[in-house]
N, C-alpha and C. Protein backbone atom coordinates (compact mmCIF):
# COMPACT_ATOMS: atom_id res chain seq x y z
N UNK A 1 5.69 -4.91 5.00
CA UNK A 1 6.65 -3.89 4.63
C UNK A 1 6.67 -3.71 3.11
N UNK A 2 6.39 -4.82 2.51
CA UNK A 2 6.35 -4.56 1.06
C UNK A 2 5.65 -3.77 0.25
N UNK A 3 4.04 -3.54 0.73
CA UNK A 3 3.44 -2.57 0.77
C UNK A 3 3.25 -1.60 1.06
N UNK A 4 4.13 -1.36 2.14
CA UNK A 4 4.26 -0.07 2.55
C UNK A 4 5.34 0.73 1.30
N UNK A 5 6.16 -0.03 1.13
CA UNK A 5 7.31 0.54 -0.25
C UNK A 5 6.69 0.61 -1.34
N UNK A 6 6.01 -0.54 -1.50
CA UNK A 6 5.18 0.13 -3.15
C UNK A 6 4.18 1.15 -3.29
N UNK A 7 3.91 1.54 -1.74
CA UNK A 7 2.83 2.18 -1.71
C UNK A 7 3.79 3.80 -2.00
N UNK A 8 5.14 3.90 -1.15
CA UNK A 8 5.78 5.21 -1.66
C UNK A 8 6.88 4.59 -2.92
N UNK A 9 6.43 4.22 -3.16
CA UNK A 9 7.05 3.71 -5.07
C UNK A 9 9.02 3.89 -4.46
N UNK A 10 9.39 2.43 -3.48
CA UNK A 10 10.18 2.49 -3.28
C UNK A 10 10.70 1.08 -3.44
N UNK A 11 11.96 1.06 -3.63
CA UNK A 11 12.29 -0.56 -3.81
C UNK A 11 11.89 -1.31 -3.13
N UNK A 12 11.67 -2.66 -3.27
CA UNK A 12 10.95 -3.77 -2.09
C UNK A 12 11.91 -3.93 -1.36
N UNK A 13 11.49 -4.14 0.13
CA UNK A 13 12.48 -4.80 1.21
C UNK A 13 13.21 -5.85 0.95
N UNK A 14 14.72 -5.87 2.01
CA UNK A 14 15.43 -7.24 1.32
C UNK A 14 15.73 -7.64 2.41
N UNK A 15 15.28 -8.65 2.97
CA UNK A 15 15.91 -9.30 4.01
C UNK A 15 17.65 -9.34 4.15
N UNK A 16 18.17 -9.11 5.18
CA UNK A 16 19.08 -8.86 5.30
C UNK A 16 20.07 -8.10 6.60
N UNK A 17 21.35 -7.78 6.93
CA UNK A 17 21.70 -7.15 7.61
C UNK A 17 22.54 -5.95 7.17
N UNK A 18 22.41 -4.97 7.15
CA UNK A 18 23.01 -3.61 7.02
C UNK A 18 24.06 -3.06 8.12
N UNK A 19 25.01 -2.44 7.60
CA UNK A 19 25.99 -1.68 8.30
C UNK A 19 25.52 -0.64 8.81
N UNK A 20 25.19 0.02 9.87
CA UNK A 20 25.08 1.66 10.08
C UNK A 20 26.30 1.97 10.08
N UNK A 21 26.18 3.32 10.69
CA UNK A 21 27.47 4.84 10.71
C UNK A 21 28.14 3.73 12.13
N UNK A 22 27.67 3.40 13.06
CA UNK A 22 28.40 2.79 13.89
C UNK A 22 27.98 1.04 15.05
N UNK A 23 26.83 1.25 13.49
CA UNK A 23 26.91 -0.38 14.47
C UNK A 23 25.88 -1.37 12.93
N UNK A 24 25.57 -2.17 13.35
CA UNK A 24 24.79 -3.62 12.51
C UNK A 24 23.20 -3.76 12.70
N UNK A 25 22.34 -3.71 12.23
CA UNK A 25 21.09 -4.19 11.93
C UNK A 25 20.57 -5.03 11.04
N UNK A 26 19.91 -6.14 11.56
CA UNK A 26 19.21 -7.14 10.56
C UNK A 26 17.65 -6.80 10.64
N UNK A 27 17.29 -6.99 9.49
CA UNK A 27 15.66 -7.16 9.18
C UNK A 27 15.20 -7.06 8.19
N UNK A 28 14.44 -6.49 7.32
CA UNK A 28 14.17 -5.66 6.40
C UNK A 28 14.63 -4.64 6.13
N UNK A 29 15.55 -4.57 4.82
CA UNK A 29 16.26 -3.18 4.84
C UNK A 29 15.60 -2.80 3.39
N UNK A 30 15.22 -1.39 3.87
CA UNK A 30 14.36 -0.62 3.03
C UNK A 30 15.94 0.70 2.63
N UNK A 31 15.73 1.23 1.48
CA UNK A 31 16.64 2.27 1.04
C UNK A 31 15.40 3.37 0.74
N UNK A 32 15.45 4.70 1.42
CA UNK A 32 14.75 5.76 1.61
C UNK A 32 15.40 6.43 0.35
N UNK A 33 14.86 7.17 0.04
CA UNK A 33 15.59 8.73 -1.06
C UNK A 33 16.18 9.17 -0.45
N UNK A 34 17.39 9.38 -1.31
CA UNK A 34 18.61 10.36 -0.20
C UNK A 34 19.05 9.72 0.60
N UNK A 35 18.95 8.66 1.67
CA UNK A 35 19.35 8.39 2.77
C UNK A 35 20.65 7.68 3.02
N UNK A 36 21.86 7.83 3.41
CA UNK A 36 22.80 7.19 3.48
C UNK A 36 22.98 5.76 3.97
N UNK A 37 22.28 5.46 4.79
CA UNK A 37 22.46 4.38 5.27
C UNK A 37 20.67 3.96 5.27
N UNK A 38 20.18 2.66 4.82
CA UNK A 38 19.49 2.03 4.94
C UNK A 38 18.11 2.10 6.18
N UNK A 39 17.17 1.80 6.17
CA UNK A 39 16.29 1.75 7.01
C UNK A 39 16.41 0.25 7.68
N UNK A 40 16.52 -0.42 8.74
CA UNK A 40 16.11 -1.41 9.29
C UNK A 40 14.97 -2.06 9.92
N UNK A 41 14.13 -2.98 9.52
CA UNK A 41 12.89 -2.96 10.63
C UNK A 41 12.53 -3.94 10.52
N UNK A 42 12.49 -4.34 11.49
CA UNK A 42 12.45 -5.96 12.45
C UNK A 42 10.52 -5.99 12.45
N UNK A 43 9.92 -6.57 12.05
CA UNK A 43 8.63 -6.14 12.08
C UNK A 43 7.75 -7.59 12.88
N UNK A 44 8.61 -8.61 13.29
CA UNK A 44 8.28 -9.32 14.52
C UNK A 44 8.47 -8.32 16.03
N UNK A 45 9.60 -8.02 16.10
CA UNK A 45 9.17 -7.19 17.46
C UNK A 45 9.30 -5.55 16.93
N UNK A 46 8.82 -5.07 16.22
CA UNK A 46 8.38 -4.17 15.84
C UNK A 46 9.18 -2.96 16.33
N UNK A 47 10.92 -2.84 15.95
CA UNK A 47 11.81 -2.18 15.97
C UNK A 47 11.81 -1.46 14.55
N UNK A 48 12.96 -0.50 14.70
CA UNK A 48 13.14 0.17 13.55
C UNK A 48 14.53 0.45 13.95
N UNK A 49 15.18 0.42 13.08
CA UNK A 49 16.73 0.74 13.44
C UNK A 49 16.89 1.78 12.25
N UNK A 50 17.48 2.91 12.22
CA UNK A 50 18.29 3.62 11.37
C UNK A 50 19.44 5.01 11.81
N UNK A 51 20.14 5.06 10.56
CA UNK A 51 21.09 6.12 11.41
C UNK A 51 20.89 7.40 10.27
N UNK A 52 20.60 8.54 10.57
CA UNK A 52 20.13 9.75 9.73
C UNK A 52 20.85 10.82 10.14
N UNK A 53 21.48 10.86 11.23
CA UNK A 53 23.03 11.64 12.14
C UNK A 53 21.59 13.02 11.96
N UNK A 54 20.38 13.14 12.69
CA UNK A 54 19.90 14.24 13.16
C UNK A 54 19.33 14.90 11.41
N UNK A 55 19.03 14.25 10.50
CA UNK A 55 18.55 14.59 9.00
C UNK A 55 19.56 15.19 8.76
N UNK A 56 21.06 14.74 9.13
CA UNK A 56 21.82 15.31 7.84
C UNK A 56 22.24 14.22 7.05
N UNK A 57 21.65 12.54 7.10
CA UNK A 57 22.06 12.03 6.38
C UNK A 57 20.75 10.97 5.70
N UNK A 58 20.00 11.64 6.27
CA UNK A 58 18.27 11.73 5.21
C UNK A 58 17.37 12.09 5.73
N UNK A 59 16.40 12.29 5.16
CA UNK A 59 15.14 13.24 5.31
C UNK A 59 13.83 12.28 6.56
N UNK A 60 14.05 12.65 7.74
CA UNK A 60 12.96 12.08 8.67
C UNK A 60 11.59 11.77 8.08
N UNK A 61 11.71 12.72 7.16
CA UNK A 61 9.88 13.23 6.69
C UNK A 61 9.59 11.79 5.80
N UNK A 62 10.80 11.40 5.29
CA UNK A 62 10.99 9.72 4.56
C UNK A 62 10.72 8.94 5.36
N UNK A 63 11.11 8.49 6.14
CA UNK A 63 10.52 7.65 7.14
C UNK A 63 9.42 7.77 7.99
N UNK A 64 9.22 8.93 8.30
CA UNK A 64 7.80 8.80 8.90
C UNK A 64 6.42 8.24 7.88
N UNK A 65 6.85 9.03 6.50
CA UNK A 65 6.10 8.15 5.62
C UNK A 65 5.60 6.83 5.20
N UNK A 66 7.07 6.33 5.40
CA UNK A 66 7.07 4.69 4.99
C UNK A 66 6.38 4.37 6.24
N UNK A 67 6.60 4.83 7.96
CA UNK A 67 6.05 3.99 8.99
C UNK A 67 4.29 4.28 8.91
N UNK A 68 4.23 5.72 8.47
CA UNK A 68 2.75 6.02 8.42
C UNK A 68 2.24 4.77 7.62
N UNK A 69 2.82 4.79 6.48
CA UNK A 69 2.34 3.43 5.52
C UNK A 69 2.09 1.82 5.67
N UNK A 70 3.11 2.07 6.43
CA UNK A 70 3.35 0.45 7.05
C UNK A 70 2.19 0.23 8.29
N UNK A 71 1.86 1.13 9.23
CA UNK A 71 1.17 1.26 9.77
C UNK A 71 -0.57 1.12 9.32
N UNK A 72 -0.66 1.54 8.40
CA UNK A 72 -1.93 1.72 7.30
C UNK A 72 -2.37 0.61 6.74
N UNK A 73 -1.08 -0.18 6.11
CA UNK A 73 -1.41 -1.55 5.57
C UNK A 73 -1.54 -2.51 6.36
N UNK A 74 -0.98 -2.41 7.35
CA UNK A 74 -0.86 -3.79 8.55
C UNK A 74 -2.41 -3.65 9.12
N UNK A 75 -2.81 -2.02 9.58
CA UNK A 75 -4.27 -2.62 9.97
C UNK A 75 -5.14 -2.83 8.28
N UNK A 76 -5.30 -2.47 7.70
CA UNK A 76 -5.89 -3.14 6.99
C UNK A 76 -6.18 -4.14 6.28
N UNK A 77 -4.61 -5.36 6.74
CA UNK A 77 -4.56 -6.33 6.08
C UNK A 77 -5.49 -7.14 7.33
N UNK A 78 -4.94 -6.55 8.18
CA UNK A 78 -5.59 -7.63 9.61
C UNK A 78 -6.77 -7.42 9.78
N UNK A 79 -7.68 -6.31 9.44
CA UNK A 79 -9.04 -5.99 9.52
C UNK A 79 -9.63 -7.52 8.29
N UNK A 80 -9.24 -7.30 7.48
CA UNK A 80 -9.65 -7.97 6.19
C UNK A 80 -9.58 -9.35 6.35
N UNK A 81 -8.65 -10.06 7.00
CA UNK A 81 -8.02 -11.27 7.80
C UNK A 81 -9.58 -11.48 8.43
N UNK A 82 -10.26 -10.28 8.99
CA UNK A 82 -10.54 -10.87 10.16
C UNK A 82 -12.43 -10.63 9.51
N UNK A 83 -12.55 -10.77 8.36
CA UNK A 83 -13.63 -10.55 7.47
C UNK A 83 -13.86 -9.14 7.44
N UNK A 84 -13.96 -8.31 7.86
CA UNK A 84 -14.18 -6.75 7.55
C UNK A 84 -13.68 -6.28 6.49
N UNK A 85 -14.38 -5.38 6.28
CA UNK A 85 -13.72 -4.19 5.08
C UNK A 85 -13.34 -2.64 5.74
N UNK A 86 -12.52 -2.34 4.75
CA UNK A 86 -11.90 -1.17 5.38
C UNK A 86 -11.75 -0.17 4.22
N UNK A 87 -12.38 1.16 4.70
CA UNK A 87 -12.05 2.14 3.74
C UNK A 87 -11.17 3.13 3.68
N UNK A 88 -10.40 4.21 3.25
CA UNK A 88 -9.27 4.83 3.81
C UNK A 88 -9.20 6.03 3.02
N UNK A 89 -8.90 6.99 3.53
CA UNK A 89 -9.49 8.38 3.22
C UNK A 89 -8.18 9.56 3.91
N UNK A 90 -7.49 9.92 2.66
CA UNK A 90 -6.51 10.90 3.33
C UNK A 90 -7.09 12.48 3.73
N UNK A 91 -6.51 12.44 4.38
CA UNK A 91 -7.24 14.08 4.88
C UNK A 91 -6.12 14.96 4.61
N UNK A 92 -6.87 16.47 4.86
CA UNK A 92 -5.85 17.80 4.08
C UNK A 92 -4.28 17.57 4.79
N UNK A 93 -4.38 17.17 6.17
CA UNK A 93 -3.14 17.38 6.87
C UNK A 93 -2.29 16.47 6.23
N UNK A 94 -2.59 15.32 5.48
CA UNK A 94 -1.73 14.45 5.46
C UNK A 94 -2.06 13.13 6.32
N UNK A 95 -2.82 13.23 7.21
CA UNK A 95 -3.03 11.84 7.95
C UNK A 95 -4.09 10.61 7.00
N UNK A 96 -4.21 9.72 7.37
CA UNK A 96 -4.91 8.86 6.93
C UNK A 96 -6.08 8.27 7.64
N UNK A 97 -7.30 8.74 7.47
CA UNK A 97 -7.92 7.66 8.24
C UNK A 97 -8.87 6.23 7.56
N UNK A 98 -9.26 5.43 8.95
CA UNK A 98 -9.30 3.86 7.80
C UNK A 98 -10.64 3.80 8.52
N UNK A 99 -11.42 3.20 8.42
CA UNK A 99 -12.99 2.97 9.01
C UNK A 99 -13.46 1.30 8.66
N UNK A 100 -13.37 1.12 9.53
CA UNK A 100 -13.73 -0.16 9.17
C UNK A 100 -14.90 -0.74 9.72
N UNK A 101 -15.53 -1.70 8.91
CA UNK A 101 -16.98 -1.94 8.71
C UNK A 101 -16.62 -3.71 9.50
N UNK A 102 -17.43 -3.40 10.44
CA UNK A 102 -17.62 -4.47 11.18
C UNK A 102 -18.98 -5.70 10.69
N UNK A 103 -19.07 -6.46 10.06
CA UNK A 103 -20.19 -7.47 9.47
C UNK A 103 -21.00 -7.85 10.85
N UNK A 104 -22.33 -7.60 10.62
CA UNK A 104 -23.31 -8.34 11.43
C UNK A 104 -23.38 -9.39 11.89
């Protein structure tokens, strides 16, 4: 998760539990731009908790970012883990793709 935040130049995660609009989440709490209440994400069982009341109380397009990201770094840390290299290449739409080189 930490990488995923530095990667959108956002504060580092803080372990911890956060208040929502009507209930409690522990995990990693990430603070989005704009967003009223905190991001939550449990990244052992691979939850996400947040409350955005339908983007009137932050921008979805924020979080899909950070998960696109988080998503991005996790396989590439585990590719690399696992001796491979990985290259990564954004395309016009905005997506990311990663290619990874499997060793002989």
């Amino acid at each position: 998760m930490r990488l995923a935040c530095r990667r959108n130049e956002l504060a580092g995660p803080v372990q911890g539990t956060a208040k929502l609009f009507s209930s409690e989440a522990t995990g990693y709490l990430v603070q989005l731009p704009r967003w009223r209440y905190p991001v939550v994400c449990d990244t052992d069982s691979g939850s996400v908790v947040y409350d955005n009341y339908e983007g009137h109380w932050g921008d979805q397009s924020h979080l899909d970012k950070l998960l696109q990201s988080y998503a991005t770094e996790k396989c590439k840390l585990e590719a690399r883990r696992q001796g491979h290299t990985v290259t990564e290449q954004t395309l016009s739409d905005g997506s990311i793709k990663l290619t990874v080189c499997v060793g002989e």
